[in-house]
N, C-alpha and C. Protein backbone atom coordinates (compact mmCIF):
# COMPACT_ATOMS: atom_id res chain seq x y z
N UNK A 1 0.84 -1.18 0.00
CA UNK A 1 0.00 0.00 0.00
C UNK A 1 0.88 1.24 0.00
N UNK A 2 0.67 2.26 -0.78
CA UNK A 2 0.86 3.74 -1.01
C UNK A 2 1.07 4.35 0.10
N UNK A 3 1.90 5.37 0.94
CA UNK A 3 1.91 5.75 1.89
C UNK A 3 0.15 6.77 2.05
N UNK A 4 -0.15 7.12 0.67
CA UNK A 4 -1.47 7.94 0.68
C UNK A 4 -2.54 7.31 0.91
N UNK A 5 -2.15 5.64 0.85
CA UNK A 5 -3.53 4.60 0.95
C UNK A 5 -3.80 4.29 2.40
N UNK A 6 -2.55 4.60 2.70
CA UNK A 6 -2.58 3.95 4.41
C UNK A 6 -3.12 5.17 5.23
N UNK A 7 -2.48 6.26 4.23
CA UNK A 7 -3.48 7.54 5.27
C UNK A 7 -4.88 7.63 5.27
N UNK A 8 -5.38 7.64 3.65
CA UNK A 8 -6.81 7.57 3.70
C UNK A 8 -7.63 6.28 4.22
N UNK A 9 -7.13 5.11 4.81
CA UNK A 9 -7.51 4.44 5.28
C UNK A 9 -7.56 4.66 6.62
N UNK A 10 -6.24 5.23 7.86
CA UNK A 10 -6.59 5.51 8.78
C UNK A 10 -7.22 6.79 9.13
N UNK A 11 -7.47 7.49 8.28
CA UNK A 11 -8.60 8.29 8.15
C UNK A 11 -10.05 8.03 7.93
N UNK A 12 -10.47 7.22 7.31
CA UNK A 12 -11.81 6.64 7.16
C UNK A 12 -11.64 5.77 8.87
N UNK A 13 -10.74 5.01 9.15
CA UNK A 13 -11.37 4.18 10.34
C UNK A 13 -10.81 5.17 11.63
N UNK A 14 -10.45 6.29 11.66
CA UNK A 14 -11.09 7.39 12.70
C UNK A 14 -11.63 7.79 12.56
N UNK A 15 -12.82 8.16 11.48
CA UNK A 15 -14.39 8.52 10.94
C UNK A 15 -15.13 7.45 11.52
N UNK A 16 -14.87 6.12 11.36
CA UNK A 16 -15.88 5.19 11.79
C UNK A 16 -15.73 4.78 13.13
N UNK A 17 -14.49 5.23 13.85
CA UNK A 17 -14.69 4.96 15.01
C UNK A 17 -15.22 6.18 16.06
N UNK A 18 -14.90 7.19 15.44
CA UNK A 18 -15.56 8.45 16.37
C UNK A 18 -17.52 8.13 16.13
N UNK A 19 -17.60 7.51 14.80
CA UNK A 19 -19.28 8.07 14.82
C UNK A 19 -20.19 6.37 15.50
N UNK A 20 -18.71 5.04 15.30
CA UNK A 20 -19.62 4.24 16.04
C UNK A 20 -20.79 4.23 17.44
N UNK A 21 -20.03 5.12 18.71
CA UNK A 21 -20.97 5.64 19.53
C UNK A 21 -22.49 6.24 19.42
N UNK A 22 -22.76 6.96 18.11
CA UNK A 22 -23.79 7.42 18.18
C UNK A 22 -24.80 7.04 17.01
N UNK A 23 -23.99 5.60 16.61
CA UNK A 23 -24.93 5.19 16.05
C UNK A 23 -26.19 4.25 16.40
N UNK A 24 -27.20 3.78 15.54
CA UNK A 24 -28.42 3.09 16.27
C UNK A 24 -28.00 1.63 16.49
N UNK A 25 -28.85 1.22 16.72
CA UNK A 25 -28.45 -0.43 16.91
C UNK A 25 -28.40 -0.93 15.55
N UNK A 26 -29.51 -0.37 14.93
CA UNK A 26 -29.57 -0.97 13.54
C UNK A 26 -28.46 -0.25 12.26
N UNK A 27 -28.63 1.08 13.04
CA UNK A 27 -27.14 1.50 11.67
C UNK A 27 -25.73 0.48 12.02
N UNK A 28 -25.41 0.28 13.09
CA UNK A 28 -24.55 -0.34 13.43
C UNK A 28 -24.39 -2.26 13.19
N UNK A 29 -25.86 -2.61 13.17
CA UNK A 29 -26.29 -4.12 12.68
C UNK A 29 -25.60 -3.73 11.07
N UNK A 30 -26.21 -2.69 10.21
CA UNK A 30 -25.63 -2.70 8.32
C UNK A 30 -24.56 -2.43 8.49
N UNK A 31 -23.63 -1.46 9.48
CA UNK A 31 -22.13 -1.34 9.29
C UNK A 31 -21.36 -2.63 9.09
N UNK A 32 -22.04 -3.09 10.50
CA UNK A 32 -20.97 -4.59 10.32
C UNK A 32 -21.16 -5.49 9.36
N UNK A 33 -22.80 -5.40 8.68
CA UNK A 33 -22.90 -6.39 7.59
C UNK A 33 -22.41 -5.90 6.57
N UNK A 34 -21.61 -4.74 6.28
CA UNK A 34 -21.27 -4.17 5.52
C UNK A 34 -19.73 -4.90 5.28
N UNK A 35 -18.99 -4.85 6.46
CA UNK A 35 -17.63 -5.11 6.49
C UNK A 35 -17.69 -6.58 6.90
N UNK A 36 -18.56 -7.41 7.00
CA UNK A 36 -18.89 -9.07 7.66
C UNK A 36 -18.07 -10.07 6.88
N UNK A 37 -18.04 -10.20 5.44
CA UNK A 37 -17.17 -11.14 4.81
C UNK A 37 -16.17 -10.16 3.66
N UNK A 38 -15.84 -9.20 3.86
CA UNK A 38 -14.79 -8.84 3.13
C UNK A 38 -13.63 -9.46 3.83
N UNK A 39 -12.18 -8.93 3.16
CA UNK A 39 -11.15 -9.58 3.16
C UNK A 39 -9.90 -7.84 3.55
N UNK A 40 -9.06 -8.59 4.08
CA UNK A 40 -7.74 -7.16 3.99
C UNK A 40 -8.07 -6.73 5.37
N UNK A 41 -6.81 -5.70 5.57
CA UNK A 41 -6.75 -5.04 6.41
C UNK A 41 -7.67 -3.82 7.37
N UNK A 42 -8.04 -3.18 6.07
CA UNK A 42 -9.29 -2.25 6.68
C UNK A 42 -10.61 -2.85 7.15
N UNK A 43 -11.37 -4.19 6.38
CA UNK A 43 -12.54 -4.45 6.99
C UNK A 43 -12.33 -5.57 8.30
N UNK A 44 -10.99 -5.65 8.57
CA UNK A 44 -10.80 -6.20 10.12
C UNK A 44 -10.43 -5.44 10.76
N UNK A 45 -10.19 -4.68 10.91
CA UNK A 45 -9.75 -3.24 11.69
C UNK A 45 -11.43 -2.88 12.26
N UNK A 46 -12.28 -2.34 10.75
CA UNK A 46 -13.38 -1.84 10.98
C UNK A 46 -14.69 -3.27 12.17
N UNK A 47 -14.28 -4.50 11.56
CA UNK A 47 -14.87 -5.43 12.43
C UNK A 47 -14.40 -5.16 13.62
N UNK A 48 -13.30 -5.14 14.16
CA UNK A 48 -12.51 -5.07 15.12
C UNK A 48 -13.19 -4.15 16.19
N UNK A 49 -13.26 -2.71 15.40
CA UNK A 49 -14.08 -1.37 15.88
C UNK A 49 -15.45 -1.59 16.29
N UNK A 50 -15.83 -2.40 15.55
CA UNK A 50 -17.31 -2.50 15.72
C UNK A 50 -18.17 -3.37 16.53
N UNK A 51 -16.78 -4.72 16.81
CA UNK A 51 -17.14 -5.27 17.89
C UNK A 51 -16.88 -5.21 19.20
N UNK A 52 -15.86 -4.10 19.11
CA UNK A 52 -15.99 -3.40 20.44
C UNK A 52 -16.48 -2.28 20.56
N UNK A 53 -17.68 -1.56 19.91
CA UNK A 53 -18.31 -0.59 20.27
C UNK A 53 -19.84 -2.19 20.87
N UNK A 54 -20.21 -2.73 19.89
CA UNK A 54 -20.90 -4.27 20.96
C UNK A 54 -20.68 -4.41 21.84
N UNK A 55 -19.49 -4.89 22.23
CA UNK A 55 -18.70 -5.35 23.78
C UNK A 55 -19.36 -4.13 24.64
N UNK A 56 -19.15 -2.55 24.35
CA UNK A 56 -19.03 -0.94 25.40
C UNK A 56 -20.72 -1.40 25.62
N UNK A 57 -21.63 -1.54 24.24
CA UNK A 57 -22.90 -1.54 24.66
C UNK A 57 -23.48 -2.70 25.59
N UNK A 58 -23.20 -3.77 25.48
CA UNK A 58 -23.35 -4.55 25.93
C UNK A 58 -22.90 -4.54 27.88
N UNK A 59 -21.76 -3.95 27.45
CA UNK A 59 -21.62 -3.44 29.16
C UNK A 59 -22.17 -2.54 30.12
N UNK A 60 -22.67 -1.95 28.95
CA UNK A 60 -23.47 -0.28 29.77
C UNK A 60 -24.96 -1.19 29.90
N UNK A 61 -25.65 -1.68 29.05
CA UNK A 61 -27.06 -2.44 29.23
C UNK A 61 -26.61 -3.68 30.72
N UNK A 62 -25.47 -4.31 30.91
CA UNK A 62 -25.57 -5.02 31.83
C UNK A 62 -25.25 -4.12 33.07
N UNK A 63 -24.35 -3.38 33.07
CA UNK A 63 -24.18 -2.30 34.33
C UNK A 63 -25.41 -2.01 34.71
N UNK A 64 -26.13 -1.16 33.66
CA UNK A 64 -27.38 -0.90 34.03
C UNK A 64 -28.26 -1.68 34.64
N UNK A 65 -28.79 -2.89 34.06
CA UNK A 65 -29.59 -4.36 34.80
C UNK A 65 -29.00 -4.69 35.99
N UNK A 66 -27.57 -4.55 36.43
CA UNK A 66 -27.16 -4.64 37.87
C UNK A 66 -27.49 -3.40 38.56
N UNK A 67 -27.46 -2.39 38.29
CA UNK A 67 -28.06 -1.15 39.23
C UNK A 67 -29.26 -1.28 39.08
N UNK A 68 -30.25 -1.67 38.24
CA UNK A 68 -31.88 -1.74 38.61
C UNK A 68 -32.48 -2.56 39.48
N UNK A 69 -31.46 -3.51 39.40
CA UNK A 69 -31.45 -5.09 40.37
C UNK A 69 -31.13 -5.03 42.62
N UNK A 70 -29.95 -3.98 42.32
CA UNK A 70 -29.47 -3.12 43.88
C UNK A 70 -30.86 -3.29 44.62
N UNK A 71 -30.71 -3.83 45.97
CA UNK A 71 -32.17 -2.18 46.53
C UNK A 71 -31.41 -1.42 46.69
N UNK A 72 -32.63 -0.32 47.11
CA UNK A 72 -32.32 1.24 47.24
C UNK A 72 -31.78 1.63 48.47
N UNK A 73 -31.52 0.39 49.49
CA UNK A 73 -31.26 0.72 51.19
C UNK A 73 -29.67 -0.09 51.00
N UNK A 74 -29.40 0.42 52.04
CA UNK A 74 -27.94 -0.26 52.18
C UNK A 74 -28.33 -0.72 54.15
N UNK A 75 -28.05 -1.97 54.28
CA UNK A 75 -28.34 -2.13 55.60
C UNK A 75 -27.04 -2.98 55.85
N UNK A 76 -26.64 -2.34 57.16
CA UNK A 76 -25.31 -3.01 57.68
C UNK A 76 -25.80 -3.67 58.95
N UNK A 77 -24.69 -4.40 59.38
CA UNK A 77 -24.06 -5.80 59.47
C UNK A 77 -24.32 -5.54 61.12
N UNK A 78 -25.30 -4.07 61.79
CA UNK A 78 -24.87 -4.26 62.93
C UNK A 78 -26.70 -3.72 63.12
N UNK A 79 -27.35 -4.42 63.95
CA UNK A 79 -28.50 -4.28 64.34
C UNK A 79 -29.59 -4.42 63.11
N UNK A 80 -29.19 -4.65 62.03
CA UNK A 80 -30.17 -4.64 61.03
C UNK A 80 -30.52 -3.18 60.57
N UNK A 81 -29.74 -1.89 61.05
CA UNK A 81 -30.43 -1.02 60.93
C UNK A 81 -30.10 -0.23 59.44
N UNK A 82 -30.99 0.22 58.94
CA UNK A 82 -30.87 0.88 57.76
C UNK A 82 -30.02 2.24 57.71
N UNK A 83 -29.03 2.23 56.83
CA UNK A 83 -28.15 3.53 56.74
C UNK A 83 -28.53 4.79 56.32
């Protein structure tokens, strides 16, 4: 690759990684089917990106289901009494 190919390539995949965050579930379902069976360097990079913007969501939806799950009292270990 061209030293100009490698730029405009890591230029496109800091475009796709700044806008993965704010994309939908479903723009993000066609991204990856977009890059799913190509071949080379850029559409594993971009898989790469995309399955760890999955992994971030996937952690914030389970973080979340563990804080909805908490109660709302914290009771310690000495009289039963509520803090």
């Amino acid at each position: 690759m061209s030293p100009a190919q490698v730029a405009a390539e890591r230029t496109v995949l800091a475009h796709l990684a700044a806008a993965l965050p704010d994309m939908t579930d479903a723009e993000l379902d066609a991204t990856a089917g977009e890059h799913a069976y190509e071949t080379g360097h850029y559409p594993a990079e971009a898989r790469r990106l995309i399955t760890a913007e999955y992994d971030r969501r996937a952690a914030l939806a389970h973080a979340a289901l563990v804080a909805s799950m908490c109660p709302s009292t914290y009771w310690t270990a000495t009289n039963g009494s509520n803090r």
